[in-house]
Protein backbone atom coordinates (compact mmCIF):
# COMPACT_ATOMS: atom_id res chain seq x y z
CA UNK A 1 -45.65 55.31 45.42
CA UNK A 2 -44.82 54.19 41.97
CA UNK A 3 -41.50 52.51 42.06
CA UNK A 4 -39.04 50.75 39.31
CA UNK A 5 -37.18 47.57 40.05
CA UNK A 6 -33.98 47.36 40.33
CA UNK A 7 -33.34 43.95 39.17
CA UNK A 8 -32.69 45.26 36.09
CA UNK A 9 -29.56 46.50 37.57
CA UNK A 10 -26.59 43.25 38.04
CA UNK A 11 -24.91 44.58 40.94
CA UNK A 12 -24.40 41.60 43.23
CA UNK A 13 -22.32 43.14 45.94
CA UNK A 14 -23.02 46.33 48.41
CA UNK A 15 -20.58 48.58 46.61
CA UNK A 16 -22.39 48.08 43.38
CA UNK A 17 -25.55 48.51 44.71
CA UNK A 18 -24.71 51.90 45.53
CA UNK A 19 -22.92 52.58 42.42
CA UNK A 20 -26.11 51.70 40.47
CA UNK A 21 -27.97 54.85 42.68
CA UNK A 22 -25.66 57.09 40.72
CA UNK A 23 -25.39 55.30 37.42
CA UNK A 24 -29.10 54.72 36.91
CA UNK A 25 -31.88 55.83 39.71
CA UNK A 26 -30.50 59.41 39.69
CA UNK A 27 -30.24 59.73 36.06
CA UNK A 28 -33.91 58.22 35.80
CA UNK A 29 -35.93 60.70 38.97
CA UNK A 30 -33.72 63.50 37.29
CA UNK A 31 -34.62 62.46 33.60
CA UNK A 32 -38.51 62.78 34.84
CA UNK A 33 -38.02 65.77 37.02
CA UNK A 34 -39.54 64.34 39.99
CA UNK A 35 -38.15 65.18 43.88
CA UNK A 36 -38.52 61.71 45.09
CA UNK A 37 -38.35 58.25 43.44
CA UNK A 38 -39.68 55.10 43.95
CA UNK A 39 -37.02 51.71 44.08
CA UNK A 40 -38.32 48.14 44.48
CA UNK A 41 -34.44 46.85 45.43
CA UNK A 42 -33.33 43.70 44.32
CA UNK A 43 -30.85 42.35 47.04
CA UNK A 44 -28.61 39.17 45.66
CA UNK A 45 -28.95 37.04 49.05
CA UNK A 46 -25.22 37.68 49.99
CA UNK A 47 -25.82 41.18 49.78
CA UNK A 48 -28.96 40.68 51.76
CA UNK A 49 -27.52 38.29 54.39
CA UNK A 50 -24.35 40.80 54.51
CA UNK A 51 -27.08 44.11 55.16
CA UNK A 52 -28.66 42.15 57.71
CA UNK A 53 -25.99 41.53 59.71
CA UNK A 54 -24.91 44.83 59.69
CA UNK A 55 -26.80 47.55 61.06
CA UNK A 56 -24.59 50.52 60.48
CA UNK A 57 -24.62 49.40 56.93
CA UNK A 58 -28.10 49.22 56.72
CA UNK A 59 -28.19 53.04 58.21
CA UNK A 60 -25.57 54.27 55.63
CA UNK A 61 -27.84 52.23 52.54
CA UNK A 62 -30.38 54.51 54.06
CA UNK A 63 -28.92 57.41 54.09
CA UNK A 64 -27.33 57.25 50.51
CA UNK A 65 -30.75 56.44 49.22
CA UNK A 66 -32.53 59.48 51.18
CA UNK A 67 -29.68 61.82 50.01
CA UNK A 68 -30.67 61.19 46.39
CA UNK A 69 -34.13 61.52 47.16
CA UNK A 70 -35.00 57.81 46.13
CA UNK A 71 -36.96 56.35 48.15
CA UNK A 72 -38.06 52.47 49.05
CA UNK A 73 -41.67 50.82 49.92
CA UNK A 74 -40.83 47.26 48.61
CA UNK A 75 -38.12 44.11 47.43
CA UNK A 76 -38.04 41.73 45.04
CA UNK A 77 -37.30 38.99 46.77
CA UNK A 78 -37.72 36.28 43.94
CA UNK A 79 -34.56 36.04 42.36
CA UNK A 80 -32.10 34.78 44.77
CA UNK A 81 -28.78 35.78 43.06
CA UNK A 82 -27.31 35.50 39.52
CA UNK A 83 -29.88 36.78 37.76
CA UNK A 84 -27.32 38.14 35.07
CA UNK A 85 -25.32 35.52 34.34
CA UNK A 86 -25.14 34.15 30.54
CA UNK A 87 -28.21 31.52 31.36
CA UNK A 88 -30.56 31.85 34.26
CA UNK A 89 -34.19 29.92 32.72
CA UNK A 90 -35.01 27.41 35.30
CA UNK A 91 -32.39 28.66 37.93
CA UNK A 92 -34.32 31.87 39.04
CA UNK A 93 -36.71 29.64 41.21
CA UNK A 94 -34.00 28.39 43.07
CA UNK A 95 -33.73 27.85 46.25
CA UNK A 96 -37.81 26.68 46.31
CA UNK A 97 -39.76 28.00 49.37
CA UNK A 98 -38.91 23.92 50.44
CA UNK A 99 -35.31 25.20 51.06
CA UNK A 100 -34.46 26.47 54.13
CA UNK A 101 -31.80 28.77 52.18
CA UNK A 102 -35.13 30.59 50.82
CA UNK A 103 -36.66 31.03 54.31
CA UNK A 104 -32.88 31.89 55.27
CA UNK A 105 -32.53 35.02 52.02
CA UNK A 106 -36.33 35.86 52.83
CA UNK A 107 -35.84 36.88 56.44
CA UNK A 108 -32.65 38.85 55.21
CA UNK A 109 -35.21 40.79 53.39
CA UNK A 110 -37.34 41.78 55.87
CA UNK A 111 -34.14 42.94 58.26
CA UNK A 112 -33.54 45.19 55.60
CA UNK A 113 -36.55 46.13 54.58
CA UNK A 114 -37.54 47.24 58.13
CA UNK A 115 -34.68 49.80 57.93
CA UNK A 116 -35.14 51.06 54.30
CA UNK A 117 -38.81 51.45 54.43
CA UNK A 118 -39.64 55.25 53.79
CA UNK A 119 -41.66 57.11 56.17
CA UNK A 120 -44.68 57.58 54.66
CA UNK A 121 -45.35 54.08 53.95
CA UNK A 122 -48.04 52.28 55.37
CA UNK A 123 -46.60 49.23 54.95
CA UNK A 124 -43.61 47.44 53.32
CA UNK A 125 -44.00 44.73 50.39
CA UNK A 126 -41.25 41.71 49.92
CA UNK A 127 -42.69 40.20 46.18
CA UNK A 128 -41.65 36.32 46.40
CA UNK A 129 -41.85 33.03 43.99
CA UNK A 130 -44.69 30.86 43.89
CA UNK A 131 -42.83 27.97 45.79
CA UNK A 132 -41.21 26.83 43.18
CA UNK A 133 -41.14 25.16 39.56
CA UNK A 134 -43.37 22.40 39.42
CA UNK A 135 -41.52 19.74 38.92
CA UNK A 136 -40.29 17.45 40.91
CA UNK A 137 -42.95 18.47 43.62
CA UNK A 138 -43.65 16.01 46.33
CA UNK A 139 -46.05 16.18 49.77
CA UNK A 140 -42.96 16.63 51.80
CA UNK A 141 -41.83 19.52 49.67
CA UNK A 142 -45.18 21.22 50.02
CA UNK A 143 -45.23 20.34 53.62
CA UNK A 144 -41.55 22.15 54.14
CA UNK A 145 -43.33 25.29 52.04
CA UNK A 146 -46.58 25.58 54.26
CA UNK A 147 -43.79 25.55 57.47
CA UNK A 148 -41.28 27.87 56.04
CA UNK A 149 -44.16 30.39 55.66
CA UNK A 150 -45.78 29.84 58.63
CA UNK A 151 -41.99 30.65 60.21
CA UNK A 152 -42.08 33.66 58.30
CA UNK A 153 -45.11 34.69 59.54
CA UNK A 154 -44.05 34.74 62.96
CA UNK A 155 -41.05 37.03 62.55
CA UNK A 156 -43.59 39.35 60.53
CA UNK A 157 -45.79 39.58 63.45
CA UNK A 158 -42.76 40.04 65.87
CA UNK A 159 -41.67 42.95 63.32
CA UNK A 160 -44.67 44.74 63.08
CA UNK A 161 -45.32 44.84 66.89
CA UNK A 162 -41.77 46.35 66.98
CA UNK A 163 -41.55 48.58 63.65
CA UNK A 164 -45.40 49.74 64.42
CA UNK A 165 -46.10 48.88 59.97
CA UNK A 166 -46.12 45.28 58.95
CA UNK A 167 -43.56 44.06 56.36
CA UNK A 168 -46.18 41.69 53.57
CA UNK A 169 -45.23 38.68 51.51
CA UNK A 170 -46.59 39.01 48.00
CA UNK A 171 -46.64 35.49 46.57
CA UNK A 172 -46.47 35.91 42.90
CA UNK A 173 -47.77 33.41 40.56
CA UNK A 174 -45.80 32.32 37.19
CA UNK A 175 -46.58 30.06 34.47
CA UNK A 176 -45.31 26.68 34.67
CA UNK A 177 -44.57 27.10 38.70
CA UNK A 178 -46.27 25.39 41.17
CA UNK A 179 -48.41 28.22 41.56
CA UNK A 180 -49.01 28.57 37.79
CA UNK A 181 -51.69 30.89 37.85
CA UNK A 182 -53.62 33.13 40.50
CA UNK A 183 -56.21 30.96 40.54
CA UNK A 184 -53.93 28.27 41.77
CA UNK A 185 -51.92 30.70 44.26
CA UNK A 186 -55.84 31.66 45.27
CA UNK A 187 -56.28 28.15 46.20
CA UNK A 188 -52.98 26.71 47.15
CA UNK A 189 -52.79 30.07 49.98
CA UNK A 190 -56.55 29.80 51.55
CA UNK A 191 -56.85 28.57 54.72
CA UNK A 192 -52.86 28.31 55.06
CA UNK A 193 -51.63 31.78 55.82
CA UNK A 194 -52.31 35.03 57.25
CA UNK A 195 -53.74 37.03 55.08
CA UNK A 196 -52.81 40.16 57.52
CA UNK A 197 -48.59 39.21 56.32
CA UNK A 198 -48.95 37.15 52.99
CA UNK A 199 -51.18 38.29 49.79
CA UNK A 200 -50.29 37.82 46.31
CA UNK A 201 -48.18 39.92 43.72
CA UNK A 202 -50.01 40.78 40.68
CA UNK A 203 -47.58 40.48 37.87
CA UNK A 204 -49.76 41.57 34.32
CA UNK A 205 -47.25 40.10 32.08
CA UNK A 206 -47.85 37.00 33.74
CA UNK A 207 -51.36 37.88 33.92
CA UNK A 208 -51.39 38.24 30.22
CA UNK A 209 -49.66 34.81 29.33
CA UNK A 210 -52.32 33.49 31.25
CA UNK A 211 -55.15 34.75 29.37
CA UNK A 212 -56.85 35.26 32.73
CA UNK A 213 -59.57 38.07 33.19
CA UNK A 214 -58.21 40.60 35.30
CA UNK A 215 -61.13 41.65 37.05
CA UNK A 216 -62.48 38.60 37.23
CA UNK A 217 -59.04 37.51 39.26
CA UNK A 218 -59.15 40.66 41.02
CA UNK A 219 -62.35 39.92 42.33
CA UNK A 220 -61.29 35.80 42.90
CA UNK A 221 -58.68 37.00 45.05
CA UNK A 222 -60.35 39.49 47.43
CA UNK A 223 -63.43 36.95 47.75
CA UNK A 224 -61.29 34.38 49.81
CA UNK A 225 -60.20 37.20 51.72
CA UNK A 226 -56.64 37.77 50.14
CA UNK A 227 -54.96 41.00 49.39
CA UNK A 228 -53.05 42.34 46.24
CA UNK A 229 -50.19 43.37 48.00
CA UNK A 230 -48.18 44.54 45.21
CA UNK A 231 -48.69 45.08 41.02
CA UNK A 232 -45.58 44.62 39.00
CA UNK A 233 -46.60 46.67 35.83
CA UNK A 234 -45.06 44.77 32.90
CA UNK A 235 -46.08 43.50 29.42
CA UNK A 236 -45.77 40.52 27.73
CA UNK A 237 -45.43 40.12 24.12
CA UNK A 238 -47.99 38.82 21.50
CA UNK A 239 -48.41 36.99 18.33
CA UNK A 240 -52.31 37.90 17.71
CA UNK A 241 -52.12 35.27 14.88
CA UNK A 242 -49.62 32.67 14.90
CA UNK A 243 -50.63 31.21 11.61
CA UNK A 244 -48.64 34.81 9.83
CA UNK A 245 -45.23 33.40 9.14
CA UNK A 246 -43.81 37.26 9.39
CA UNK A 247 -45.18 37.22 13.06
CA UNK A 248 -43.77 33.58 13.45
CA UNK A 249 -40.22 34.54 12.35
CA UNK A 250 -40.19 38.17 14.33
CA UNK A 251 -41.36 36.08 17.16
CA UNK A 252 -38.28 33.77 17.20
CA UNK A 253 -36.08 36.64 17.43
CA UNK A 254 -37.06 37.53 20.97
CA UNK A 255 -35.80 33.72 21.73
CA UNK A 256 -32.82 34.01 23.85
CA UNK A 257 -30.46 31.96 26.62
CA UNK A 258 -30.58 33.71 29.63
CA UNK A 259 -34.11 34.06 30.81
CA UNK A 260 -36.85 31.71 30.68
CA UNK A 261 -39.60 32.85 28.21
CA UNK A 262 -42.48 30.72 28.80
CA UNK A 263 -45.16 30.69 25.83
CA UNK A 264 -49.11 30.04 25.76
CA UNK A 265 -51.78 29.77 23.16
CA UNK A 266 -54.94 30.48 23.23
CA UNK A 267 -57.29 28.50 20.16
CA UNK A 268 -60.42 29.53 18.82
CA UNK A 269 -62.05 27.54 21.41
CA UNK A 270 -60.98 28.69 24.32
CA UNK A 271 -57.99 25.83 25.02
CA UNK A 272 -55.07 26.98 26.05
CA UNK A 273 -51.76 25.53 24.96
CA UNK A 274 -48.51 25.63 26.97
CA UNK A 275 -44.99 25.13 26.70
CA UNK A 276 -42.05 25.96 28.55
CA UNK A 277 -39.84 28.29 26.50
CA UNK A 278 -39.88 30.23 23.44
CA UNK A 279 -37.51 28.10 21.14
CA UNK A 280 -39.87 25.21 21.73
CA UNK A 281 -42.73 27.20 20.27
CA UNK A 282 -42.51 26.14 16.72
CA UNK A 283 -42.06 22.49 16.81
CA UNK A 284 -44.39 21.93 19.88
CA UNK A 285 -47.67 24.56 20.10
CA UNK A 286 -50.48 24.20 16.93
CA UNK A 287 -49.74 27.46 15.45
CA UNK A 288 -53.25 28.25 15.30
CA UNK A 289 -54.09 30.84 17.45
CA UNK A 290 -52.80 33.86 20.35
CA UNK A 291 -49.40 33.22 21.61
CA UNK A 292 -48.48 35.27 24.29
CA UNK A 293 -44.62 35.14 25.52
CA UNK A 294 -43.36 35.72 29.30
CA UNK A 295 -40.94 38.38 27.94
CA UNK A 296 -41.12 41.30 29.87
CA UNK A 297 -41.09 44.43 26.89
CA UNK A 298 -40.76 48.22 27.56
CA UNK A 299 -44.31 49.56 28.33
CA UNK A 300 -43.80 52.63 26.41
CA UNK A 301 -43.18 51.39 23.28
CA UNK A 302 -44.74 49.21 21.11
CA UNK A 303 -42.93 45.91 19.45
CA UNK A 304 -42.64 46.10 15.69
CA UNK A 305 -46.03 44.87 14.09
CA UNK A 306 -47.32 42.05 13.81
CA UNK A 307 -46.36 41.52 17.41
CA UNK A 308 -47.99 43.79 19.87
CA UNK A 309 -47.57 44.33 23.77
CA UNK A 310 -50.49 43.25 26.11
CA UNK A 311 -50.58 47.21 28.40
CA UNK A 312 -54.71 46.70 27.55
CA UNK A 313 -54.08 43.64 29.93
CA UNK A 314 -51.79 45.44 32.19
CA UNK A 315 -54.31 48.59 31.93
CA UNK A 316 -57.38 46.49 32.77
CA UNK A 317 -55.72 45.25 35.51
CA UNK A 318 -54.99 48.62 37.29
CA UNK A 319 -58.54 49.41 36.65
CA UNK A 320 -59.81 46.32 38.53
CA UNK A 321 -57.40 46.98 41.42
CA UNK A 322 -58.76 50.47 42.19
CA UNK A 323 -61.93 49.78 42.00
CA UNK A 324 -61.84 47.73 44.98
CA UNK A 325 -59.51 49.93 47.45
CA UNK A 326 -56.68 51.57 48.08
CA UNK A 327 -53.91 50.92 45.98
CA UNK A 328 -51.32 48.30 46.65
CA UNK A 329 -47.77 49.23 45.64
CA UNK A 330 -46.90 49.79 42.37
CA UNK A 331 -43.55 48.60 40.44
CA UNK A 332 -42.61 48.73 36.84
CA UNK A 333 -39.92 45.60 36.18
CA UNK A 334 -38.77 45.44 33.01
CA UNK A 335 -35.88 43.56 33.70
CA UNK A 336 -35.16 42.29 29.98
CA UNK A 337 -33.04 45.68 28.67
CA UNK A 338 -29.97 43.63 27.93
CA UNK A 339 -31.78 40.76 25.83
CA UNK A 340 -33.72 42.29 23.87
CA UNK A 341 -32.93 41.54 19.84
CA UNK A 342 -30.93 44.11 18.24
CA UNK A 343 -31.61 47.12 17.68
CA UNK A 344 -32.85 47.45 21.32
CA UNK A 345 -29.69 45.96 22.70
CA UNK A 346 -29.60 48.40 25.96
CA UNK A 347 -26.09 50.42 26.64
CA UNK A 348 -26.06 51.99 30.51
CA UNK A 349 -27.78 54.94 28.59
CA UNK A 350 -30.80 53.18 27.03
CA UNK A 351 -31.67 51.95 30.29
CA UNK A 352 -31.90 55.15 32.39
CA UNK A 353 -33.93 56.24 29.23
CA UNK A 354 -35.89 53.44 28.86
CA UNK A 355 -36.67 53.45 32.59
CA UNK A 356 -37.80 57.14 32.61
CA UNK A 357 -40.03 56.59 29.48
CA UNK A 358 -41.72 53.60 31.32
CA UNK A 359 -42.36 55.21 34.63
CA UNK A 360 -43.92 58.49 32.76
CA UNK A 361 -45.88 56.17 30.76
CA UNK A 362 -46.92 54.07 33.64
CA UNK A 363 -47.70 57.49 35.92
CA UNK A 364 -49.79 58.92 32.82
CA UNK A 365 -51.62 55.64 32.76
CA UNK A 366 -52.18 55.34 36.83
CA UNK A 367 -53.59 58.97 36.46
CA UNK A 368 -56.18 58.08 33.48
CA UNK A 369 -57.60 54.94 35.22
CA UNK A 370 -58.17 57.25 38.75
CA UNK A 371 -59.81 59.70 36.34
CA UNK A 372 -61.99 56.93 34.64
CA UNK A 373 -62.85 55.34 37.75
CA UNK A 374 -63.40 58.53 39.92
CA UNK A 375 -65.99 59.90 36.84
CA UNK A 376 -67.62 56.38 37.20
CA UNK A 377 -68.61 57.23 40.79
């Protein structure tokens, strides 16, 4: 089921999660004319921790969503709360995996989860962050991560005996995290989890800023016996040259103080240059080659030239994950509505159209790769 996530949404308390259901997941399945739609929720960890406790709340969430015909197969779990306030940046990878608090919000999650997850799923997805940023990192911290999981695990094995469907972790990897990279998340996970309850989330933006191969990751992934539990379809934006001042200067205008917006470049040679946020791009990367930002930009809709959005990344990479099996659940999270420069500043409207757009660009999309992939057969 493709589903949007609602992170994009700022609700941080049950009431408003239920107002957004009317305000903006209605609006969108109704804008697209489709029966059912998919949600990835976003519960704030009070909201979680709150839902957990409370099963006839959890029933009537339930309820509310099936009445609307919206339906949910996965959380995003990685942003623990506050993820609209004036400045997030480093903040979103708080509490780290180290923290009991993140163990604590996590386990919330799959309470919930359990009760939300529609019928016809197979399984439920919970997307998490890769540990934490990477710095400071210490043994001890990565010790308290490996036992936090393995913790996890055991609830997730008590759950599915229970539920009958098992409730995943998708670890997803972010540049300038510990797990910066899937290569790194590849390694840092083999040999140290289940792979039955934890796999990785595929995020192409981050893919993108990466300048990693899709199928080449697709394929380093499911080697070590790993699954792709769950692709967030997003795009990051692009500077093909950075040496064009006009690209330089439209490129600083996506440079804003609420989100972090890490920024890589790639050189004629191969190296690859990294920094932690946009504003520092200018003063601190060579300005010679491909920089690719970790802003998350509408799918449908291109950014105004010379910058251009990296869907051939984000297409590649849905064409190397159905070529090797069924497919793992699918979200669209374009969470960045609200910062984007003027004059895409989003009202409540321009999200619920925006949203629409990107699903029926990302179901088109979906439905060209099957067709490519079942004509290659």
């Amino acid at each position: 089921m493709l589903s949007y996530c609602t992170n994009v949404h700022p609700a941080e308390d049950l009431p408003g999660v239920l107002d957004q259901l009317d305000h903006f997941a209605v609006p969108i399945r109704e804008r697209l004319g489709w029966d059912r739609l998919g949600l990835g929720i976003w519960l704030a960890a009070p909201v979680a921790a709150e839902l957990a406790a409370e099963p006839a709340s959890r029933r009537r969430l339930r309820a509310e969503l099936t009445a609307r015909g919206l339906a949910v197969v996965t959380m995003n779990a990685f942003p623990y709360g506050g993820f609209h306030d004036d400045v997030v940046k480093h903040r979103v990878f708080q509490p780290p995996w180290s923290d009991p608090a993140r163990l604590r919000y996590t386990l919330d999650c799959v309470t919930v989860l359990s009760e939300l997850l529609d019928e016809q799923a197979v399984y439920g997805s919970i997307s998490t962050l890769p540990l934490g940023w990477r710095e400071p990192w210490t043994s001890s911290r990565e010790t308290r991560c490996a036992m936090a999981l393995d913790e996890l695990t055991r609830v997730l094995r008590t759950s599915e005996a229970r539920a009958g469907r098992p409730i995943r972790l998708a670890v997803e990897p972010e540049p300038g995290s510990k797990l910066d990279n899937i290569a790194a998340a590849v390694d840092w996970l083999t040999g140290r989890v289940d792979p039955r309850f934890i796999g990785l989330c595929l995020d192409t933006c981050h893919l993108a800023v990466s300048f990693a191969d899709p199928a080449a990751e697709v394929a380093r992934i499911h080697a070590v016996g790993l699954d792709i539990v769950k692709v967030q379809l997003s795009a990051a934006l692009e500077l093909p040259d950075a040496t064009d001042p006009h690209g330089r200067a439209a490129l600083a205008g996506f440079s804003e103080p609420r989100y972090l917006h890490q920024v890589r470049e790639r050189a004629s040679d191969g190296t690859v240059h990294a920094i932690d946020d946009l504003p520092q791009a200018a003063a601190e990367l060579p300005g010679v080659g491909t920089q690719r930002v970790h802003f998350h930009v509408p799918l449908h809709a291109e950014p105004t030239a010379p910058l251009v959005a990296t869907t051939g990344v984000l297409r590649a990479a849905l064409a190397a994950v159905t070529a090797v099996g069924p497919l793992p659940h699918l979200e669209v999270e374009t969470y960045t509505w609200q910062v984007l420069p003027e004059p895409r500043g989003s009202t409540r409207v321009d999200v619920v159209a925006g949203t629409a757009a990107e699903l029926d660009w990302a179901n088109r999309t979906l439905d060209a790769v099957l067709a490519e992939e079942r004509a290659a057969v």
